[in-house]
Protein backbone atom coordinates (compact mmCIF):
# COMPACT_ATOMS: atom_id res chain seq x y z
CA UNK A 1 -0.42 -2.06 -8.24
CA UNK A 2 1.17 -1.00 -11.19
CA UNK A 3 4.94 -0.59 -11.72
CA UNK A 4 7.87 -2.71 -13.72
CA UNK A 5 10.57 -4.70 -11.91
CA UNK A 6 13.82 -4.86 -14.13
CA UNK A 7 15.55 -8.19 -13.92
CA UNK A 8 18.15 -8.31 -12.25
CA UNK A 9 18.17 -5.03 -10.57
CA UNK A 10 19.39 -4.91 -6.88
CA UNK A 11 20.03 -2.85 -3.98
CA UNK A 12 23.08 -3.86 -2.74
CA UNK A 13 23.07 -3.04 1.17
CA UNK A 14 20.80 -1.18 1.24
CA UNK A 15 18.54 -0.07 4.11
CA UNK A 16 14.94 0.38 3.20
CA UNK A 17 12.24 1.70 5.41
CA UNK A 18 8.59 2.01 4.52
CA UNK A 19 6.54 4.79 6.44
CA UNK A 20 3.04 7.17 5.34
CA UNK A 21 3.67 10.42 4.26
CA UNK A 22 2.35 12.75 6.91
CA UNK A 23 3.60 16.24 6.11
CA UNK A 24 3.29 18.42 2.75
CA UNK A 25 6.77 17.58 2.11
CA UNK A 26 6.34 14.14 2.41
CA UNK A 27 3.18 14.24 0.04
CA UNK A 28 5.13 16.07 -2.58
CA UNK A 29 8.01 13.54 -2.52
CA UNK A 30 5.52 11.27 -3.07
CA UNK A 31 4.03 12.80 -6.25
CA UNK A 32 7.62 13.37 -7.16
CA UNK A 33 8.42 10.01 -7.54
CA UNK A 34 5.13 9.02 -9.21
CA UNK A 35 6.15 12.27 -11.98
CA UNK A 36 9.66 10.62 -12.18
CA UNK A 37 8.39 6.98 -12.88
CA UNK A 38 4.83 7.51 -14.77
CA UNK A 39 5.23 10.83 -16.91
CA UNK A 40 9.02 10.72 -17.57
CA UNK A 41 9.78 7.13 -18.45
CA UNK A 42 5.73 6.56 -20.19
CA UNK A 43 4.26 8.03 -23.18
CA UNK A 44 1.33 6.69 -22.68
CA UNK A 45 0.24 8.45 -19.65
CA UNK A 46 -0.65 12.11 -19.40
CA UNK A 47 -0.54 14.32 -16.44
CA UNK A 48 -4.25 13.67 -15.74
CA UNK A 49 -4.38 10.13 -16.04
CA UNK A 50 -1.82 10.19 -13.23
CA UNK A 51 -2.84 12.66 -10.88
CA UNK A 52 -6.64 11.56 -11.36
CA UNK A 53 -8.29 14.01 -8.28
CA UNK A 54 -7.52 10.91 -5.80
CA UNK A 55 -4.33 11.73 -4.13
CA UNK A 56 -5.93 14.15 -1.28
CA UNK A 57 -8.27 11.59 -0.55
CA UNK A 58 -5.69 8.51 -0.18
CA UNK A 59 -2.97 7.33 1.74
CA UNK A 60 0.79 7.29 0.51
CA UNK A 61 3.33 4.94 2.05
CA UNK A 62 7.21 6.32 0.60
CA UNK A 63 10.17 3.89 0.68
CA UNK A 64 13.30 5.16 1.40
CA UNK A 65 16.66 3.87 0.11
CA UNK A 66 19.24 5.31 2.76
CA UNK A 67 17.11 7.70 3.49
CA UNK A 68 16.28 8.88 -0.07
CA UNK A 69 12.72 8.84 -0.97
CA UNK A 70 12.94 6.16 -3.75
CA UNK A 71 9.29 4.45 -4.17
CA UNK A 72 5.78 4.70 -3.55
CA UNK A 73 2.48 2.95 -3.14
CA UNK A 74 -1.15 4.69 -3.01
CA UNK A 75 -4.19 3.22 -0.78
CA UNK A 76 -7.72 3.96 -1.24
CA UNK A 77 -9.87 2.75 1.35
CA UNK A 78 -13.45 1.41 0.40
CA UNK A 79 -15.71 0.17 3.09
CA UNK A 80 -15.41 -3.58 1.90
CA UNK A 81 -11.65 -3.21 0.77
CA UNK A 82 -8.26 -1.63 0.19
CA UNK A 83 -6.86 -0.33 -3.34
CA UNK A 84 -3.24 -0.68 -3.59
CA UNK A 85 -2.97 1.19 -7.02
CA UNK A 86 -0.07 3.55 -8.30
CA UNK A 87 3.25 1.61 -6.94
CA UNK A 88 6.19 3.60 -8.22
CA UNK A 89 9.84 3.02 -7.90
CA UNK A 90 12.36 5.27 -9.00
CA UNK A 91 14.47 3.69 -11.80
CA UNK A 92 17.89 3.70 -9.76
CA UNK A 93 16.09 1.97 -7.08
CA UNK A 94 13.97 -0.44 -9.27
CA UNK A 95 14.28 -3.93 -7.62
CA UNK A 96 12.61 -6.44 -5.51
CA UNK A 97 13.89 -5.35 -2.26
CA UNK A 98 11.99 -2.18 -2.47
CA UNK A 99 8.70 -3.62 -4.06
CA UNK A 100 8.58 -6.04 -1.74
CA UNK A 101 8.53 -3.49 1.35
CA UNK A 102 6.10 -1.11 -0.36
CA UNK A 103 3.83 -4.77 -0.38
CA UNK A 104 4.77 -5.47 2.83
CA UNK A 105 3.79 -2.30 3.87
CA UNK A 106 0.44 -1.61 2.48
CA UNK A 107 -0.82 -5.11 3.38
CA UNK A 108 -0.19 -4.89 7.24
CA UNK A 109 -1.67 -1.04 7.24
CA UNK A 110 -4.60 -2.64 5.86
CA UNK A 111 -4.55 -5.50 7.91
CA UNK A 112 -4.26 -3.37 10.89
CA UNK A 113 -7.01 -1.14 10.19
CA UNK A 114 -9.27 -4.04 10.13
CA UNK A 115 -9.69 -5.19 6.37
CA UNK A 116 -9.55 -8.48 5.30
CA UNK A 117 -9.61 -7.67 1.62
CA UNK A 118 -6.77 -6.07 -0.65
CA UNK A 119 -7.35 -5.19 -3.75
CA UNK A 120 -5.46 -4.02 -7.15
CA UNK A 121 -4.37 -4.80 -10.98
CA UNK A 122 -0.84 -6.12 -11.54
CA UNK A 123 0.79 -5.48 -14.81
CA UNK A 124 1.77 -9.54 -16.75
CA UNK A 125 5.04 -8.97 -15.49
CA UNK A 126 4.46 -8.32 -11.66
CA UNK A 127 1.54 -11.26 -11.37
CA UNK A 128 3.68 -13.62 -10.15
CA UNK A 129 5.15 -11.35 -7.33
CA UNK A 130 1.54 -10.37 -5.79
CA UNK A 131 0.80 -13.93 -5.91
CA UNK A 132 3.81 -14.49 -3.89
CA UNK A 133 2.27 -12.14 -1.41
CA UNK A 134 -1.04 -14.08 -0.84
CA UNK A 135 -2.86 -12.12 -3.93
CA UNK A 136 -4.19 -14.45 -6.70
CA UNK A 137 -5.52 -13.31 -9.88
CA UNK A 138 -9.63 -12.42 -10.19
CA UNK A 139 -10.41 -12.38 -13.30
CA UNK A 140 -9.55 -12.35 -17.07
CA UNK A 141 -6.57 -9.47 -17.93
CA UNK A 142 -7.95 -5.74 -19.23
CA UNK A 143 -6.51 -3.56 -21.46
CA UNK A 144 -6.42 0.00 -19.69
CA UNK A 145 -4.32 3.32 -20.72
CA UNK A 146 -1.81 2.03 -18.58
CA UNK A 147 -1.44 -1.01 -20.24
CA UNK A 148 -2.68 -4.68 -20.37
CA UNK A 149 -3.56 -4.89 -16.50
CA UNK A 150 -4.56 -8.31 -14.11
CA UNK A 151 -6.76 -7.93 -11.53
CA UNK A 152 -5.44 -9.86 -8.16
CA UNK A 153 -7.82 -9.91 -4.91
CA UNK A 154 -5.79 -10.68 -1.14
CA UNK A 155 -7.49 -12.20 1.06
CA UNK A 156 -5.83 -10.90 4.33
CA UNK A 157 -5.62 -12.78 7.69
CA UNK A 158 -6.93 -11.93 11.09
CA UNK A 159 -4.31 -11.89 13.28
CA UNK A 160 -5.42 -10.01 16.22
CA UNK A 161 -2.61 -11.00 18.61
CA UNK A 162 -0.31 -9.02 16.20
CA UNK A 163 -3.21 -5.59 17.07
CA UNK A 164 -5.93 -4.62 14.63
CA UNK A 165 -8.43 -2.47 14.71
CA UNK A 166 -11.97 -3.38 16.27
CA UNK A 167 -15.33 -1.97 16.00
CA UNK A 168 -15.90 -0.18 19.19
CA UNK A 169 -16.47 -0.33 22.12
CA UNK A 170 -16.93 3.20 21.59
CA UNK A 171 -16.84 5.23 24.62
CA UNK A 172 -14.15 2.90 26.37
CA UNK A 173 -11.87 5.07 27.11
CA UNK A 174 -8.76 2.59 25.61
CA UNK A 175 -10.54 2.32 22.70
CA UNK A 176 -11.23 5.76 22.11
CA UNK A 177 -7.31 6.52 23.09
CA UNK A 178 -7.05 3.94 20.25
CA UNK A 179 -8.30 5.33 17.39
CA UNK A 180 -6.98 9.31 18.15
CA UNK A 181 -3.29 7.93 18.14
CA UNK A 182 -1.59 8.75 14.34
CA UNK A 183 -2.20 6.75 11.75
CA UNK A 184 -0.13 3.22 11.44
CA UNK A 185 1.50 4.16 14.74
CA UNK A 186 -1.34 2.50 16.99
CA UNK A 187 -0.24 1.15 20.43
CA UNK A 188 -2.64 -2.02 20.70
CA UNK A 189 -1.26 -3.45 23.86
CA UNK A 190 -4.34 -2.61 26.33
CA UNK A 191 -6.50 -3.82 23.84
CA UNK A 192 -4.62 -7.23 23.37
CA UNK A 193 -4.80 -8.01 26.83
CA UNK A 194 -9.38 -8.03 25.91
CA UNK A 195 -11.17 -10.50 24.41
CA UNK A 196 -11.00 -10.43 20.68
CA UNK A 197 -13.38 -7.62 19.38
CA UNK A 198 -15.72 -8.11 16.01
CA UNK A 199 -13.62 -6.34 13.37
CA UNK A 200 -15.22 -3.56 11.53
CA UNK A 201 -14.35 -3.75 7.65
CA UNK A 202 -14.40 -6.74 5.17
CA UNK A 203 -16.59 -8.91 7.72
């Protein structure tokens, strides 16, 4: 969850969109802006502390400013939990607006996919916005190579009505035209119309 928010910083009338980088072109804008804000702007972090060997094995969400690709937020998925880890914004489009859509973003994937835990480490400065967010703090701050880091937990609500992800029944065939469709596009209205469905993850 680590980036910087500079106080202040706005912007103004803008429209920002949130979606998953699909394509190799998409992925690359995505490393792009992590290059931009991590190994240009911080002296601390080296290429390989950045680009760690998880990136092919993750999911990217890229905000767009106007349609410029402007930040970024990583996922890793662990069977009890998501990671939201690597948040980047690009300095020109540093502010709350877009941090608070990459959040927005990364929570309801989660949520939809069935987890009912987020996880992630918040630099001092960002605490308070994850806690606005439903995250709280889980224990005592650690000093990393990215810097003095707090570890938040979010506990994320059911909400089924709003379409999630259940555990089977496999072999129905709306389920199984459920879980082929692409990723954070899932059309959940047959399967709101059921009786709610034990969720998979995070139970």
């Amino acid at each position: 969850m680590t980036t910087e928010i500079r106080n202040g910083s706005k912007v103004p009338s803008a429209s920002v969109t949130v979606k998953i980088a699909r394509t190799p072109d998409e992925f690359a804008m995505a490393m792009a802006i992590r290059a931009a804000v991590f190994l240009a702007e911080e002296d601390n972090i080296t290429y390989f502390d950045e680009f760690n060997g998880n990136d092919y094995v993750a999911t990217h969400l890229i905000a767009f400013v106007d349609g410029d690709p402007a930040g970024v937020i990583r996922v890793r998925w662990f069977a009890d939990f998501a990671l939201l880890e690597r948040v980047g914004i690009r300095k020109r489009y540093r502010s709350y607006q877009v941090l608070a859509s990459l959040a927005r973003a990364a929570l309801e994937l989660a949520r939809q996919k069935g987890f009912r835990i987020a996880a992630g480490r918040a630099r001092l400065e960002t605490v308070n916005f994850w806690k606005r967010f439903g995250g709280r703090q889980s224990g005592e701050a650690v000093s990393m190579y990215r810097g003095t880091l707090v570890p938040i937990v979010h506990d994320i609500p059911r909400r089924p009505d709003l379409g999630a992800i259940p555990a089977g029944p496999f072999g129905d065939p709306d389920f199984e035209s459920l879980i082929v469709q692409q990723e954070g596009n899932w059309d959940f209205s047959k399967l709101n119309n059921r009786a709610p469905l034990h969720l998979s993850a995070a139970e």
